[in-house]
Protein backbone atom coordinates (compact mmCIF):
# COMPACT_ATOMS: atom_id res chain seq x y z
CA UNK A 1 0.00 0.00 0.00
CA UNK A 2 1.61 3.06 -1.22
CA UNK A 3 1.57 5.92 1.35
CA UNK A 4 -0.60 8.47 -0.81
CA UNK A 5 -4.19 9.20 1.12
CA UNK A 6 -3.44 7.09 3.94
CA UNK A 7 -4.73 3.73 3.65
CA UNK A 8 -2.62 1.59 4.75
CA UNK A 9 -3.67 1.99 8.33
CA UNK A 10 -7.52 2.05 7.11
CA UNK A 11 -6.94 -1.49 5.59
CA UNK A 12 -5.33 -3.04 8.44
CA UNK A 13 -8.42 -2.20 10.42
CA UNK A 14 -10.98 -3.23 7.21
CA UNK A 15 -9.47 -6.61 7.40
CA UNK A 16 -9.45 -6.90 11.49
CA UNK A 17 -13.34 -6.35 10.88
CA UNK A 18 -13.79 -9.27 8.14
CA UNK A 19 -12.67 -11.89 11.67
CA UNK A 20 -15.73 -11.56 12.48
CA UNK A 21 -16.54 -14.17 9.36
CA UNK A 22 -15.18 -16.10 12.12
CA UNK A 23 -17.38 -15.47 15.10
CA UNK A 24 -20.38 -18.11 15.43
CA UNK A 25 -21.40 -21.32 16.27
CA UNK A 26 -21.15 -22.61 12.62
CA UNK A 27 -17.40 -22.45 13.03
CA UNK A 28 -15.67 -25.66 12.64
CA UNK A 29 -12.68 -27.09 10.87
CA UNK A 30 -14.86 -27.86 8.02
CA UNK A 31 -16.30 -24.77 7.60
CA UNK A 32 -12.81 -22.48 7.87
CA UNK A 33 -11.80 -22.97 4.16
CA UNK A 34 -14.49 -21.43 2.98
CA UNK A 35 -14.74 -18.61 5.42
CA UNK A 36 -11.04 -17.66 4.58
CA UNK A 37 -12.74 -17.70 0.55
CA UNK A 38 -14.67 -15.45 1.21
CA UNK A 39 -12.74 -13.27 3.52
CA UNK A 40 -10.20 -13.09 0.56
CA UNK A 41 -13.09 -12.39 -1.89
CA UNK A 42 -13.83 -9.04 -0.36
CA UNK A 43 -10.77 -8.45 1.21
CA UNK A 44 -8.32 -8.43 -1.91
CA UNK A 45 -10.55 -7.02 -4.32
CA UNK A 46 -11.05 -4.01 -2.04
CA UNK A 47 -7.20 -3.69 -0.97
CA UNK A 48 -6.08 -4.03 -4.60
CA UNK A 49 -8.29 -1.36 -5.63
CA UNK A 50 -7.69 0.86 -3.34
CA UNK A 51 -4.02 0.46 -3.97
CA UNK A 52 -4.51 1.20 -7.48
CA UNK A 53 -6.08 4.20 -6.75
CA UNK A 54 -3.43 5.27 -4.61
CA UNK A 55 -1.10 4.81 -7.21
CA UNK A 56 -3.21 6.45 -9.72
CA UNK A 57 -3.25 9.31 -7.36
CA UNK A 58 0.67 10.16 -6.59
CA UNK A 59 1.36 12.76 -8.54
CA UNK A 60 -1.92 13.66 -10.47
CA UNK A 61 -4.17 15.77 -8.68
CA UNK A 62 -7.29 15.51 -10.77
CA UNK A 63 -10.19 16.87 -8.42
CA UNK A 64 -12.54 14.13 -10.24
CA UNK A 65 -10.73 11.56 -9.52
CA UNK A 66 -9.26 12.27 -5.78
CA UNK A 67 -13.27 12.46 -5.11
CA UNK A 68 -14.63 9.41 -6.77
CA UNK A 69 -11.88 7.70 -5.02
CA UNK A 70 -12.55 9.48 -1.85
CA UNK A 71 -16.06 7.64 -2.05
CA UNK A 72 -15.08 4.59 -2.50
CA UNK A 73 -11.79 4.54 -0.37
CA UNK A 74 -13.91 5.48 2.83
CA UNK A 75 -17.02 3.82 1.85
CA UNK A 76 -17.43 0.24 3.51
CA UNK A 77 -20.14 -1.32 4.82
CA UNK A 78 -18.36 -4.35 6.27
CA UNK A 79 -17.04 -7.82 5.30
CA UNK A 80 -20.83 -9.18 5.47
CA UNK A 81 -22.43 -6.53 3.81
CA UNK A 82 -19.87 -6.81 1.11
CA UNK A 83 -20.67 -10.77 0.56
CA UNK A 84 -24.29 -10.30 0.63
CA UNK A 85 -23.82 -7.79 -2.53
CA UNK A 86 -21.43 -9.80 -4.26
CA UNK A 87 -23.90 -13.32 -3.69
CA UNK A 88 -26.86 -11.20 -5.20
CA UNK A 89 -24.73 -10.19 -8.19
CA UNK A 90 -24.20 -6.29 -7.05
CA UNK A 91 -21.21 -4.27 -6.37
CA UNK A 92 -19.51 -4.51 -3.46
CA UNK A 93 -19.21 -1.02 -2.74
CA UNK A 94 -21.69 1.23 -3.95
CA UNK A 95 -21.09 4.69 -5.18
């Protein structure tokens, strides 16, 4: 994560958040492949954009931009939230 808008911090606490995937009483040994699929479906689609958009960013100040990316940087409605929209086809993070 490239320094630029200050993310990296922001991510680290985005992906503390998707654990709770692992809170419940369907937990089981079975069941913790899948939970760390879709963890990693949200997780590194939303980290690798965001990264991309950091990158994107250094150096170019385009007002359009810096605010579209401003929406979706610091626009996330959680891990589950995230998986229910991607399940029922939809973005994950609406803007």
């Amino acid at each position: 994560m490239t320094p630029h808008q200050g993310q990296g911090g922001n991510q680290a606490i985005e992906d503390a958040e998707g654990f709770f995937l692992f809170k419940g009483q369907h937990i089981n040994r079975a069941s913790v492949p899948s939970i760390l699929q879709d963890f990693d479906r949200v997780r590194r689609e939303r980290a690798s954009t965001i990264q991309m958009h950091t990158r994107d960013q250094h150096g170019r100040k385009d007002p359009s931009k810096m605010w579209k990316y401003t929406q979706y940087n610091f626009t996330y409605p959680g891990v589950r939230e995230c998986l229910d929209r991607l399940n029922a086809g939809e973005e994950m993070i609406a803007v």
